[in-house]
PDB file of N, CA and C in Angstrom:
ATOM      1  N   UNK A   1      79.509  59.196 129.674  1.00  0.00           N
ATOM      2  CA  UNK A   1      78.748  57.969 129.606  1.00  0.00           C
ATOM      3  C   UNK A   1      78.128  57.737 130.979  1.00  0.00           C
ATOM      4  N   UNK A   2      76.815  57.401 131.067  1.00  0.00           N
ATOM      5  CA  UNK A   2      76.387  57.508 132.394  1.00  0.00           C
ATOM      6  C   UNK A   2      76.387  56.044 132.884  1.00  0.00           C
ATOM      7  N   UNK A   3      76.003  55.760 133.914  1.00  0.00           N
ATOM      8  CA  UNK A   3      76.238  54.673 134.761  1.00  0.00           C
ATOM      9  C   UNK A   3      75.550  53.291 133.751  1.00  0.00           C
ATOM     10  N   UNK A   4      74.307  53.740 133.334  1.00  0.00           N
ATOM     11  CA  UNK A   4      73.583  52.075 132.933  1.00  0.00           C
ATOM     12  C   UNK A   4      74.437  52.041 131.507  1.00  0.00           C
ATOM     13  N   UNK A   5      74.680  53.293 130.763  1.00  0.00           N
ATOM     14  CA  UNK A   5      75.183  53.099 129.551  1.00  0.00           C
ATOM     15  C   UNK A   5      76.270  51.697 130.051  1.00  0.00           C
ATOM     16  N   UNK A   6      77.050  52.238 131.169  1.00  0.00           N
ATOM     17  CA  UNK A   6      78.510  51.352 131.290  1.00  0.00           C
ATOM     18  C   UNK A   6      78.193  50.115 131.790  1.00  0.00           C
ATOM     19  N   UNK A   7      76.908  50.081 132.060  1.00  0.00           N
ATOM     20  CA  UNK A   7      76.525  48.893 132.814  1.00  0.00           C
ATOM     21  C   UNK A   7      76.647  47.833 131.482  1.00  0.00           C
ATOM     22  N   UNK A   8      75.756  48.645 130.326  1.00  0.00           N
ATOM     23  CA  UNK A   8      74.721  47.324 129.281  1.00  0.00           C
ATOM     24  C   UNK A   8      76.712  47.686 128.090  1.00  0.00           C
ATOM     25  N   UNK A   9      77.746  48.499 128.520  1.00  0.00           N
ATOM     26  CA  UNK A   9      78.140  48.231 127.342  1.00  0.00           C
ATOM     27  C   UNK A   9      80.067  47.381 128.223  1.00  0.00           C
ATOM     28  N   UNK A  10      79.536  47.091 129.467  1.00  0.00           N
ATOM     29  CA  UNK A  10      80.578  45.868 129.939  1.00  0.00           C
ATOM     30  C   UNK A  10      81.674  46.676 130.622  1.00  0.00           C
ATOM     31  N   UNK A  11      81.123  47.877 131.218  1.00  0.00           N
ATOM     32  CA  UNK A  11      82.127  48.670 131.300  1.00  0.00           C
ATOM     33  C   UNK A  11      81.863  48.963 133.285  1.00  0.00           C
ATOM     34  N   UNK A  12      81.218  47.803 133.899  1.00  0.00           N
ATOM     35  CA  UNK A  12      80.887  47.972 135.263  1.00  0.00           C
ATOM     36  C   UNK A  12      82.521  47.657 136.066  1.00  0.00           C
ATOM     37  N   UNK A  13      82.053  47.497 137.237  1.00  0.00           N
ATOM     38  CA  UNK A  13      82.913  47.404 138.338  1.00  0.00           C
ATOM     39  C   UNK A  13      83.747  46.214 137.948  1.00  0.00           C
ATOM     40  N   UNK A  14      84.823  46.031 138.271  1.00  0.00           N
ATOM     41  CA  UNK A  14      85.236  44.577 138.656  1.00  0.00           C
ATOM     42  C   UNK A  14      86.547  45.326 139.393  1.00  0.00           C
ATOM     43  N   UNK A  15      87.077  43.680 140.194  1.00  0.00           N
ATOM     44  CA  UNK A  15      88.497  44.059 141.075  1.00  0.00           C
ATOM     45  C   UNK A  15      89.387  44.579 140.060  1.00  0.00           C
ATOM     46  N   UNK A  16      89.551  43.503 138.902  1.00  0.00           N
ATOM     47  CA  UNK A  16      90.860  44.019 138.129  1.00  0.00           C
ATOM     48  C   UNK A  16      90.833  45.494 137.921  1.00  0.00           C
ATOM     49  N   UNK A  17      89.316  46.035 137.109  1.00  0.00           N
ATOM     50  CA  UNK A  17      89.504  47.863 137.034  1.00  0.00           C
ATOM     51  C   UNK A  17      89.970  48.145 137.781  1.00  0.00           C
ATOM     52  N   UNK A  18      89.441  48.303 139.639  1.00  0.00           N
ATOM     53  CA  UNK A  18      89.756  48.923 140.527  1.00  0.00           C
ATOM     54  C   UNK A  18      91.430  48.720 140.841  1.00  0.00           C
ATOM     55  N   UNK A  19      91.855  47.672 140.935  1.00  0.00           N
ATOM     56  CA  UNK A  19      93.472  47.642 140.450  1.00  0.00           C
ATOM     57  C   UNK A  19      94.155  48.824 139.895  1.00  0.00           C
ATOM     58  N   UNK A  20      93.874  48.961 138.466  1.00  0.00           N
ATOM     59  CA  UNK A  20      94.087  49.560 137.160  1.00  0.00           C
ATOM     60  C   UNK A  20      93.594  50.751 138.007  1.00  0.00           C
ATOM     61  N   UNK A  21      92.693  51.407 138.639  1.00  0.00           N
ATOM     62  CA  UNK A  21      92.500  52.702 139.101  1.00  0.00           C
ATOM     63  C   UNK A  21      93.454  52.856 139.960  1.00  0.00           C
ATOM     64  N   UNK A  22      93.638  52.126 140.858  1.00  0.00           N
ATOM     65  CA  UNK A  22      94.517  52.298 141.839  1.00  0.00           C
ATOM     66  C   UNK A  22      95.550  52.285 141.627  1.00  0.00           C
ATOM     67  N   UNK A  23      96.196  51.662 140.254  1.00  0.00           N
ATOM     68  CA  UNK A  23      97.658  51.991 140.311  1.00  0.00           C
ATOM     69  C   UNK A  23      98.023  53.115 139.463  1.00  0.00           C
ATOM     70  N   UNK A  24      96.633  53.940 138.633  1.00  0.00           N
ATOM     71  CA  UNK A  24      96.898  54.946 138.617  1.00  0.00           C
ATOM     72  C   UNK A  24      96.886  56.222 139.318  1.00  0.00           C
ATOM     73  N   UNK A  25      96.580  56.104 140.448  1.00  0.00           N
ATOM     74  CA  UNK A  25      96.299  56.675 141.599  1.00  0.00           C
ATOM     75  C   UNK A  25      97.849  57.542 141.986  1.00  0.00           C
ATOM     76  N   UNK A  26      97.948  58.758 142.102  1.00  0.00           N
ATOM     77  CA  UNK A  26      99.526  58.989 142.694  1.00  0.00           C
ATOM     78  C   UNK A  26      99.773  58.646 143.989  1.00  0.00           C
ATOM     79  N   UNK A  27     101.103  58.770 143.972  1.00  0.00           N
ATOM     80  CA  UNK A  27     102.309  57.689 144.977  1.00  0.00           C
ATOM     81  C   UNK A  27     101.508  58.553 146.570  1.00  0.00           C
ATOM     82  N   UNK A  28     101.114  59.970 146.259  1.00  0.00           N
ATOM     83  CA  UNK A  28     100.846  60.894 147.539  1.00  0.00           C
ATOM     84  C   UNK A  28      99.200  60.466 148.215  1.00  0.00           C
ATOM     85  N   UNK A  29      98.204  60.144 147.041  1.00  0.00           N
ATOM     86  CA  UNK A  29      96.921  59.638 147.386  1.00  0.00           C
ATOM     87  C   UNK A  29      96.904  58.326 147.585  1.00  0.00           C
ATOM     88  N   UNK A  30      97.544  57.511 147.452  1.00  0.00           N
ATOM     89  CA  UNK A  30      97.810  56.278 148.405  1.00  0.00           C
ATOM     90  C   UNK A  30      98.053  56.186 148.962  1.00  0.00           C
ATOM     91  N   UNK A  31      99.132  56.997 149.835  1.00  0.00           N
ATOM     92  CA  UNK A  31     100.016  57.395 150.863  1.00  0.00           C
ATOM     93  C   UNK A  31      98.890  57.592 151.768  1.00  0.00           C
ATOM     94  N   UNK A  32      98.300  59.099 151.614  1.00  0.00           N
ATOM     95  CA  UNK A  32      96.965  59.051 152.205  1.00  0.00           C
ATOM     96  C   UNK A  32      95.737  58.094 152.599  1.00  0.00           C
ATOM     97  N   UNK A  33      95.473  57.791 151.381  1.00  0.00           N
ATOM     98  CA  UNK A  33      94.659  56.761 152.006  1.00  0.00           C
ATOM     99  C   UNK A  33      94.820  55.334 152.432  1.00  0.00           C
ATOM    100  N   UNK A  34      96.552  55.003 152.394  1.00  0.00           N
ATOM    101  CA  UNK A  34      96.693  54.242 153.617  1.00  0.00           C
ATOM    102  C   UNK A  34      96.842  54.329 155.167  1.00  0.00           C
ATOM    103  N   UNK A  35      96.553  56.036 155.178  1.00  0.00           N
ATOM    104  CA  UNK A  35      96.801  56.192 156.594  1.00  0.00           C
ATOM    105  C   UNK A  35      95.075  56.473 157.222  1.00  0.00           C
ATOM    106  N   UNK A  36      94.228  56.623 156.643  1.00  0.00           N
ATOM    107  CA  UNK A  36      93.175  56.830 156.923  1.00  0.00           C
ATOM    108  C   UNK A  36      92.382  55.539 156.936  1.00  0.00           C
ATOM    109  N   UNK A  37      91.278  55.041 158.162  1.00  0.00           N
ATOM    110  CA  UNK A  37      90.422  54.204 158.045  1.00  0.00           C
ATOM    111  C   UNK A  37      89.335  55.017 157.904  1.00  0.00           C
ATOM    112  N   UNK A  38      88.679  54.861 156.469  1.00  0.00           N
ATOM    113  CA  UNK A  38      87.379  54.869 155.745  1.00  0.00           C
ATOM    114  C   UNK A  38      86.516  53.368 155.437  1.00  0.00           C
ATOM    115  N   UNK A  39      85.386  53.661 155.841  1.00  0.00           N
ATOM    116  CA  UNK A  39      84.488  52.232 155.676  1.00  0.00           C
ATOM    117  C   UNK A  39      84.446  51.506 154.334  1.00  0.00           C
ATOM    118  N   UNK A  40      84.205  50.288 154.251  1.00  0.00           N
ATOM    119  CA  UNK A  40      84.645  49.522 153.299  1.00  0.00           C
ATOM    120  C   UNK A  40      83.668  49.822 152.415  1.00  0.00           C
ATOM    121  N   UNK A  41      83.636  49.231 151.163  1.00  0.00           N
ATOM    122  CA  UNK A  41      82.900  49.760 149.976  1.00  0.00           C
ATOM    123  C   UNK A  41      82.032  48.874 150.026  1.00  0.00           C
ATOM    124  N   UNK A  42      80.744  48.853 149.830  1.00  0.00           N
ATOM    125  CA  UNK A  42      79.861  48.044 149.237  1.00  0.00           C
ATOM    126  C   UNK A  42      80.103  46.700 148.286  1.00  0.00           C
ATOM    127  N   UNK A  43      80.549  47.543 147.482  1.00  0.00           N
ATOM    128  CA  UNK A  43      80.734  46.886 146.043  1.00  0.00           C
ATOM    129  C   UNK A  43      81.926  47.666 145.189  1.00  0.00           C
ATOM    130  N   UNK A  44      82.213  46.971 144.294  1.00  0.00           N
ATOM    131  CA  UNK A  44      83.693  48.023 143.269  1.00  0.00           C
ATOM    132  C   UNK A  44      83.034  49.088 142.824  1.00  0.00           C
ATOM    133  N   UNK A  45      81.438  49.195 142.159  1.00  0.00           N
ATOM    134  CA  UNK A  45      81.308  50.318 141.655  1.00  0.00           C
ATOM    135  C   UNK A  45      81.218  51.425 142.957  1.00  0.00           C
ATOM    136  N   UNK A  46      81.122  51.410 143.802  1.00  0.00           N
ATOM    137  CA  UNK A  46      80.959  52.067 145.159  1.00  0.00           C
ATOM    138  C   UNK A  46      82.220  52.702 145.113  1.00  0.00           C
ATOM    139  N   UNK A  47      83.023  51.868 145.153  1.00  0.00           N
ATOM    140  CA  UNK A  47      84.592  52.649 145.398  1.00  0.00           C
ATOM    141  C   UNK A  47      85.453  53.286 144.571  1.00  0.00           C
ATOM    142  N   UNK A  48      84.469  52.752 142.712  1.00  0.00           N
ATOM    143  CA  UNK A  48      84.995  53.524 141.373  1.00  0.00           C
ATOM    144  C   UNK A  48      84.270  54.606 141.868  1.00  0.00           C
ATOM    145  N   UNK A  49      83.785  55.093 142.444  1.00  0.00           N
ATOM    146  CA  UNK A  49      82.994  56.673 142.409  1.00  0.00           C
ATOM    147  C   UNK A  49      83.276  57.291 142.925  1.00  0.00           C
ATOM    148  N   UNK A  50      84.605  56.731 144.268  1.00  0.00           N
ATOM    149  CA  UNK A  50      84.834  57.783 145.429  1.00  0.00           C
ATOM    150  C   UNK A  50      86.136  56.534 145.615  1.00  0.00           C
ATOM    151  N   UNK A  51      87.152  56.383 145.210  1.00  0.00           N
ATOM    152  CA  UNK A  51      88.231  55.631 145.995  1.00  0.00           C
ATOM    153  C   UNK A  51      88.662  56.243 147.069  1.00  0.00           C
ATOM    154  N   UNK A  52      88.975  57.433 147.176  1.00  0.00           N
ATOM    155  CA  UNK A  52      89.633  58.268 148.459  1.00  0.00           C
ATOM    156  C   UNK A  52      88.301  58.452 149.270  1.00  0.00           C
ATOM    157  N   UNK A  53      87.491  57.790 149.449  1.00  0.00           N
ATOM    158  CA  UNK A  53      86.317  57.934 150.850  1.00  0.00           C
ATOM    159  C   UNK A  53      85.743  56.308 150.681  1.00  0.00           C
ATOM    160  N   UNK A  54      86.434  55.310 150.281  1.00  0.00           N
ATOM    161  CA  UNK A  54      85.916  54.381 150.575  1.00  0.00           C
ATOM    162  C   UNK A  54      87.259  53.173 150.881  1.00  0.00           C
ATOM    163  N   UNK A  55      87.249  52.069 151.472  1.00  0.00           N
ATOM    164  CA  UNK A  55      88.590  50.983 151.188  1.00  0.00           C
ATOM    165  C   UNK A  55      87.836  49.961 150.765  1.00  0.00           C
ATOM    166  N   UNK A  56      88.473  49.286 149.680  1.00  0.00           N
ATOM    167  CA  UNK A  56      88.044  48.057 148.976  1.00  0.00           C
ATOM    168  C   UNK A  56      89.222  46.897 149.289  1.00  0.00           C
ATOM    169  N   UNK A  57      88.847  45.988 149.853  1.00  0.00           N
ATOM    170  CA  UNK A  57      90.130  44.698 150.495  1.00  0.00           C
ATOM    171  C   UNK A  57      90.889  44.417 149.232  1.00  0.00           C
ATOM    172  N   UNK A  58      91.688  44.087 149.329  1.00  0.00           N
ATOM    173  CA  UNK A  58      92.755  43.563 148.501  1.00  0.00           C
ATOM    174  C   UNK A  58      92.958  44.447 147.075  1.00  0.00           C
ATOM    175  N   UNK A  59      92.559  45.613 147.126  1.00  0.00           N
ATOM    176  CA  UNK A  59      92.539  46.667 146.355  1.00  0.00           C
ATOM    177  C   UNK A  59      93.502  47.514 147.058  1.00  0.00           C
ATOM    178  N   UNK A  60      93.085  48.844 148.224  1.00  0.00           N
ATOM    179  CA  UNK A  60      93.586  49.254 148.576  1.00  0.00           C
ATOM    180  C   UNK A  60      93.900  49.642 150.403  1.00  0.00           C
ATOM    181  N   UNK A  61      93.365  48.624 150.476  1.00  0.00           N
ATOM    182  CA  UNK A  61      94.071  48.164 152.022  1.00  0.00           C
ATOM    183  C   UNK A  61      94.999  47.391 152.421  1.00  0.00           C
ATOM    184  N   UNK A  62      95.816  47.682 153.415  1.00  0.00           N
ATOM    185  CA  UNK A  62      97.086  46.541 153.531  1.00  0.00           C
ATOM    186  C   UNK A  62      97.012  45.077 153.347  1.00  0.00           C
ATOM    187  N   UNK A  63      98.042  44.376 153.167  1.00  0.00           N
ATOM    188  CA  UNK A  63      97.578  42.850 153.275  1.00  0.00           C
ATOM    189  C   UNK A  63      98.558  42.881 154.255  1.00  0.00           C
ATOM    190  N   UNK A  64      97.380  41.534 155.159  1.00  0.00           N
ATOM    191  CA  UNK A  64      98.250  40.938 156.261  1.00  0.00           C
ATOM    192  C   UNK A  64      99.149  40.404 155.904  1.00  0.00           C
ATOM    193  N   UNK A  65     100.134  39.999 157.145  1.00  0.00           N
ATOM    194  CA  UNK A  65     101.126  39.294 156.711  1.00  0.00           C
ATOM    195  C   UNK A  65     101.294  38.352 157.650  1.00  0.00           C
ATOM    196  N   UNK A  66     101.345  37.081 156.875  1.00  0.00           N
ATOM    197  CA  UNK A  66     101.265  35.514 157.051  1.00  0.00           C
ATOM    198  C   UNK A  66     102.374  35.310 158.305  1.00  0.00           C
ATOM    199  N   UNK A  67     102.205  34.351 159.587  1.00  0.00           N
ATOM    200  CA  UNK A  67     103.233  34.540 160.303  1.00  0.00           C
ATOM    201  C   UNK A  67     103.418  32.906 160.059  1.00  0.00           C
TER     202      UNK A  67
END
């Protein structure tokens, strides 16, 4: 299915997908790409196309922690 198909049939970016990608993601490619700083994504569909060469906030970058 190509990109506009997913566009016109509701099937674009959002955080929750990217979630759902990411927690299917294995335990070793998270690992990884929490140790690597890669530039932030544009947008979700940016980072559905390439998660391991892009970081999306509160997806798959650390969260601070509140002092």
């Amino acid at each position: 299915m190509s990109y506009t198909e997913r566009r016109r049939h509701g099937y674009g970016g959002t955080i929750r997908r990217a979630k759902r990608v990411q927690a299917r993601r294995s335990d070793w490619a998270k690992h990884i790409d929490s140790k690597l700083k890669a530039p932030k994504a544009k947008n979700v569909d940016q980072w559905l196309s390439a998660p391991n060469r892009f970081d999306l906030p509160n997806v798959d970058t650390n969260k601070r922690k509140e002092l």
